[in-house]
Protein backbone atom coordinates (compact mmCIF):
# COMPACT_ATOMS: atom_id res chain seq x y z
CA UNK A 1 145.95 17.17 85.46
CA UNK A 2 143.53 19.03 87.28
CA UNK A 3 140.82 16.86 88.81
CA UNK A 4 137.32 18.13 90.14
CA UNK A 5 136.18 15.97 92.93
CA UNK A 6 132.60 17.33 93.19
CA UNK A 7 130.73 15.41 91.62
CA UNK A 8 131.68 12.23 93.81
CA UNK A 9 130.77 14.16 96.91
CA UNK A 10 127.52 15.20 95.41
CA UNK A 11 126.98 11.28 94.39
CA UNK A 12 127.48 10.05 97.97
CA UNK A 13 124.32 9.33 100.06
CA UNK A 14 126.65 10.97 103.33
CA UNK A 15 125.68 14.25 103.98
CA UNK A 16 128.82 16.31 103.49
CA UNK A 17 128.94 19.97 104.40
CA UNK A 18 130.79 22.80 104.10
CA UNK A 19 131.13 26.05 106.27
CA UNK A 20 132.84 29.41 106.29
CA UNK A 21 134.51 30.87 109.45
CA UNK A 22 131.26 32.68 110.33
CA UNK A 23 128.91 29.20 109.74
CA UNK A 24 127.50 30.34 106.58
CA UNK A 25 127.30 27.12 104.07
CA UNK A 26 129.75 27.75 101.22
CA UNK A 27 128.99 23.97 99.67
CA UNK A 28 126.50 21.23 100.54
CA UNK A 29 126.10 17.99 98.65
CA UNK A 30 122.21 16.73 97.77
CA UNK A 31 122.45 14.56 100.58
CA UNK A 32 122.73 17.12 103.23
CA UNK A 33 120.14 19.73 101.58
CA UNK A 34 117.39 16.64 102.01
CA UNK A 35 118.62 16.83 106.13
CA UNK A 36 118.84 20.50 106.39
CA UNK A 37 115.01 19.72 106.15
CA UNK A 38 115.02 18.25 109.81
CA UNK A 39 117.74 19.75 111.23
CA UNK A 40 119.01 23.68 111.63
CA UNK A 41 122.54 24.99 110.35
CA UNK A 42 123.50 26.28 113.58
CA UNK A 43 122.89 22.94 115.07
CA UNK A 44 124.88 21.64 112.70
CA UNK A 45 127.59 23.87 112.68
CA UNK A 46 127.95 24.24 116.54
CA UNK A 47 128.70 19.89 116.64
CA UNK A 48 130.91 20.58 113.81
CA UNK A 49 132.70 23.57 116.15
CA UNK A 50 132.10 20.70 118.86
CA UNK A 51 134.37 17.85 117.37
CA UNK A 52 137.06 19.60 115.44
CA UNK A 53 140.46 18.88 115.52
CA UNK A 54 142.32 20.98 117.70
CA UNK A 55 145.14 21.33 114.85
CA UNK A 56 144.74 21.37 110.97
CA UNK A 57 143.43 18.09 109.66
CA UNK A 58 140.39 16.06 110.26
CA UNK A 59 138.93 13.87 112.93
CA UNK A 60 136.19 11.26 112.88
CA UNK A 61 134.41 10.45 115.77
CA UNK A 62 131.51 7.95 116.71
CA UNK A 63 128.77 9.30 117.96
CA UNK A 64 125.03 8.76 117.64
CA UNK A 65 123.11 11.29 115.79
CA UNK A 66 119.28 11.16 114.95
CA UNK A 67 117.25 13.66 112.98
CA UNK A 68 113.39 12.80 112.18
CA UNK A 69 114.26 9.38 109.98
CA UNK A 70 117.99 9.83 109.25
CA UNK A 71 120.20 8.30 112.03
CA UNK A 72 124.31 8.64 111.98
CA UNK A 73 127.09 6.46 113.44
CA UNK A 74 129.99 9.01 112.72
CA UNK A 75 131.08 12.12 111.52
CA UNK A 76 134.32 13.62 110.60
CA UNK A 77 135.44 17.40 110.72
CA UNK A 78 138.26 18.65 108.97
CA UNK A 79 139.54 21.81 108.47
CA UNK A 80 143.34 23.28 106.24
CA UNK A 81 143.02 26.63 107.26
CA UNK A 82 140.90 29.11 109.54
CA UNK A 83 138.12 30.19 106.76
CA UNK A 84 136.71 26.76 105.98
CA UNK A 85 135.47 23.71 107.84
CA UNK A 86 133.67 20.30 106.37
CA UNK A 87 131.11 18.34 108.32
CA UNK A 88 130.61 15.29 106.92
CA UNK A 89 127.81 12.72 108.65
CA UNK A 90 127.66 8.63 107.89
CA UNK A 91 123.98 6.95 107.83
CA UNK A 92 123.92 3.97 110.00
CA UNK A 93 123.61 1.11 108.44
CA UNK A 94 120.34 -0.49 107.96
CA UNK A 95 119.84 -4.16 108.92
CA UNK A 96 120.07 -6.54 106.83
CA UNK A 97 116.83 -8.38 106.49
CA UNK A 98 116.91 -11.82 107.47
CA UNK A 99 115.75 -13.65 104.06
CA UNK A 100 116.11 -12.64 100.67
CA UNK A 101 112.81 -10.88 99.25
CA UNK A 102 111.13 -12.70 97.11
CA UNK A 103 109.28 -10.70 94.44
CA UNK A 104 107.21 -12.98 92.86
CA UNK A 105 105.65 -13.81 96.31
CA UNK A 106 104.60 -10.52 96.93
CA UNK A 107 101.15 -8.49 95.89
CA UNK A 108 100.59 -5.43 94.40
CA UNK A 109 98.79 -3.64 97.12
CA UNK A 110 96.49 -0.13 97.68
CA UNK A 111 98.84 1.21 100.77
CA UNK A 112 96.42 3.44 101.55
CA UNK A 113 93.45 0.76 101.59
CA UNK A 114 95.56 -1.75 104.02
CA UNK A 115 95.83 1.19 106.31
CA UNK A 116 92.33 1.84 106.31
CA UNK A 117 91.45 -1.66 107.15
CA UNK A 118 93.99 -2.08 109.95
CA UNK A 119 92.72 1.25 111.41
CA UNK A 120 89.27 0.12 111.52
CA UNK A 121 90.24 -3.18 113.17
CA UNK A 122 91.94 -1.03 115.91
CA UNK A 123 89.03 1.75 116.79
CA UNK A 124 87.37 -1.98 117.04
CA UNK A 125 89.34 -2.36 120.68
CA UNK A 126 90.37 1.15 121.49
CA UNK A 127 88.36 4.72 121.41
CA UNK A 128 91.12 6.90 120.94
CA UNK A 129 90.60 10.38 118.49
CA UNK A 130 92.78 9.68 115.35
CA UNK A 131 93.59 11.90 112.39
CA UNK A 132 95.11 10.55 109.59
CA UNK A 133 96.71 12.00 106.62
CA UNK A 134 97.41 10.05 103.73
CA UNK A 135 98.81 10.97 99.92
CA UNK A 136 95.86 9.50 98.31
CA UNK A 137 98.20 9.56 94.47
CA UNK A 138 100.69 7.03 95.79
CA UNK A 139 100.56 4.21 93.19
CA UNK A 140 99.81 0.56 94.09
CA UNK A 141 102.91 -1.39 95.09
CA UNK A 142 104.20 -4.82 96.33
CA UNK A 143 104.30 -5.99 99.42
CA UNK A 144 103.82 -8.92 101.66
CA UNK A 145 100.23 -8.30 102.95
CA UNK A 146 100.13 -10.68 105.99
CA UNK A 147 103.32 -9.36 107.78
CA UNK A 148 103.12 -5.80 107.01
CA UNK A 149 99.39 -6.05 108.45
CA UNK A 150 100.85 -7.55 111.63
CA UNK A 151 103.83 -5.13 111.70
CA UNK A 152 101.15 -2.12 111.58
CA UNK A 153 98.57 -4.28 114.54
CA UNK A 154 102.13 -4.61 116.58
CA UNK A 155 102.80 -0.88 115.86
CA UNK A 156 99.39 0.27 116.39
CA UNK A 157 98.76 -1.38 119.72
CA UNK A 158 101.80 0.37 121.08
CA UNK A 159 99.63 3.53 121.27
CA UNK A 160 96.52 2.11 122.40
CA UNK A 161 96.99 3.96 126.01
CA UNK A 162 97.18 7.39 124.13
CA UNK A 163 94.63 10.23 124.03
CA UNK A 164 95.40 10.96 120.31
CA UNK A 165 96.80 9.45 117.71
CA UNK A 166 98.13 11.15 114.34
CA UNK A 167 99.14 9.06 111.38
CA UNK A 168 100.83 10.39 107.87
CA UNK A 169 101.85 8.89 104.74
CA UNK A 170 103.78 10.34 102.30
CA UNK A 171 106.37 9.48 99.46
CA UNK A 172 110.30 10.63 100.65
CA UNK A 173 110.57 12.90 97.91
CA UNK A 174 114.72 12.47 96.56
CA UNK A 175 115.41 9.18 98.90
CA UNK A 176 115.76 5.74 97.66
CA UNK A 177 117.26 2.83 98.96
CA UNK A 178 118.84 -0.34 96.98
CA UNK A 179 117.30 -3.99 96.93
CA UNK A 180 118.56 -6.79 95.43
CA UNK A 181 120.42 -4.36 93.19
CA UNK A 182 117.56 -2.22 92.04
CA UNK A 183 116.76 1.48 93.44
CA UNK A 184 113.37 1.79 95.16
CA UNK A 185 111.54 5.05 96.27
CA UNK A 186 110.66 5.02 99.90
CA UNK A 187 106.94 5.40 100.85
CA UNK A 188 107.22 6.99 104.65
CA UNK A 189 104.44 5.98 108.03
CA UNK A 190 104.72 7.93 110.57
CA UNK A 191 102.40 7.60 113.67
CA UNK A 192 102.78 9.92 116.72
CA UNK A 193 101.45 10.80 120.17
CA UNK A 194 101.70 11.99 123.51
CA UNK A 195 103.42 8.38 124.83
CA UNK A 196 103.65 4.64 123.79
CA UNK A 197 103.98 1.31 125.10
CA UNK A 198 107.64 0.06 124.19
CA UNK A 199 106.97 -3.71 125.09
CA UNK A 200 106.86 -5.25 121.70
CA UNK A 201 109.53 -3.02 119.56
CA UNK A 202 111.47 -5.83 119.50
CA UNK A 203 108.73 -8.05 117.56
CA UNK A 204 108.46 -4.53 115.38
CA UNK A 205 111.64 -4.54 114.04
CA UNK A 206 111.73 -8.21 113.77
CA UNK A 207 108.64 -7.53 111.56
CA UNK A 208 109.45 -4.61 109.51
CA UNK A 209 113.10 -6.17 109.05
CA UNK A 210 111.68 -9.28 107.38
CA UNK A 211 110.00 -6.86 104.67
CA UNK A 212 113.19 -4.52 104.48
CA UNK A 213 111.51 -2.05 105.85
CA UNK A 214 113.37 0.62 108.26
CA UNK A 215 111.63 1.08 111.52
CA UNK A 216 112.51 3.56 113.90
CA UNK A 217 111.06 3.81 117.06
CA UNK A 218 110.48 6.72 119.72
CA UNK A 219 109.14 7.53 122.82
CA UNK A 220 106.25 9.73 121.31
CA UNK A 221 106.57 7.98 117.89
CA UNK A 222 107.25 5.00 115.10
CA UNK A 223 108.38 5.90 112.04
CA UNK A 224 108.80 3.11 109.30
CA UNK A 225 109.97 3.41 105.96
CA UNK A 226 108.49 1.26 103.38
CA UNK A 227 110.40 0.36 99.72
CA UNK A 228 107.75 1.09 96.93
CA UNK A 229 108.30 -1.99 95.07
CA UNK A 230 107.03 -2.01 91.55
């Protein structure tokens, strides 16, 4: 019995890729068309060149890989003959908050209105120009209001030295992560500028891991990725 295999790849949150002799993509799983929209194929294809096996077969290999919100531990390369050659990458593992969330404890919240406010507190202290661009059709969601207001002061602050300050918010359109068993869109803050303070990321992550929220931080930026809780 013949048995087709690609539909498991294309289930698996691991970006998997496949290339021809030349680099041209002959298969790619959803996974990795969501991270071709951060990262080129040639880069790709040149660490896949990079870490190959020297004989027929596969090797995996640790290695630290980040591109925009999507950070790696691993990849293996494999190839059976000279025509074709698989990348695939594993996500890092996110950390695993340090209480159980409790639902019934949270509020359902305006995102956009809690950013607002927590901006104006901050051009309170500091003069800095900041744009902000927000998705103003993101639907009200919970969240626990008092720490993710003092996980977005911590974050804030960080930047208070910079000339200019740009902040976005937008839904991760395909990406989900699980909670407690259920799947839950990701709602996506970035903030960026020309340099930070990195004195209190370790109180940031402390923060945004207490409300299962993925926080990755920069030298120019902090990125945190926020479950849209319904």
């Amino acid at each position: 019995m013949q048995i087709n295999f690609e539909s498991f790849v294309e289930w698996d949150n691991s970006p998997f890729i496949l290339f021809n002799h030349l680099g041209k993509i002959i298969y790619l799983n959803n996974a990795a068309e969501i991270l071709f929209g951060y990262v080129s194929k040639k880069e790709l294809y040149d660490i896949a060149l990079s870490y190959a096996p020297q004989n027929f077969g596969y090797k995996t290999t640790t290695l630290s890989l980040t591109y925009d919100s999507f950070m790696f531990y691993a990849i293996t390369v494999g190839y059976e003959n000279e025509e074709q050659l698989s990348l695939r990458l594993y996500n890092a593992p996110r950390l695993k908050p340090t209480k159980k969330l409790e639902r019934d404890k949270l509020i359902v919240t305006d995102i956009n209105i809690l950013l607002e406010a927590n901006i104006a507190l901050f051009k309170t202290k500091n003069n800095n120009k900041l744009t902000l661009l927000t998705d103003q059709d993101l639907p009200p969601f919970k969240m626990d209001q008092n720490n993710f207001s003092k996980l977005l002061r911590k974050t804030l602050d960080t930047f208070r030295a910079s000339d200019s300050i740009d902040i976005s918010l937008k839904l991760l359109i395909g990406q989900h992560l699980i909670i407690d068993n259920n799947k839950e869109a990701i709602v996506k803050l970035s903030i960026k500028a020309n340099g930070r303070y990195a004195d209190a990321d370790a109180e940031i992550h402390t923060l945004a891991t207490q409300s299962q929220i993925k926080c990755i931080t920069k030298e120019f930026s902090i990125d945190l990725e926020i479950p849209l809780i319904r």
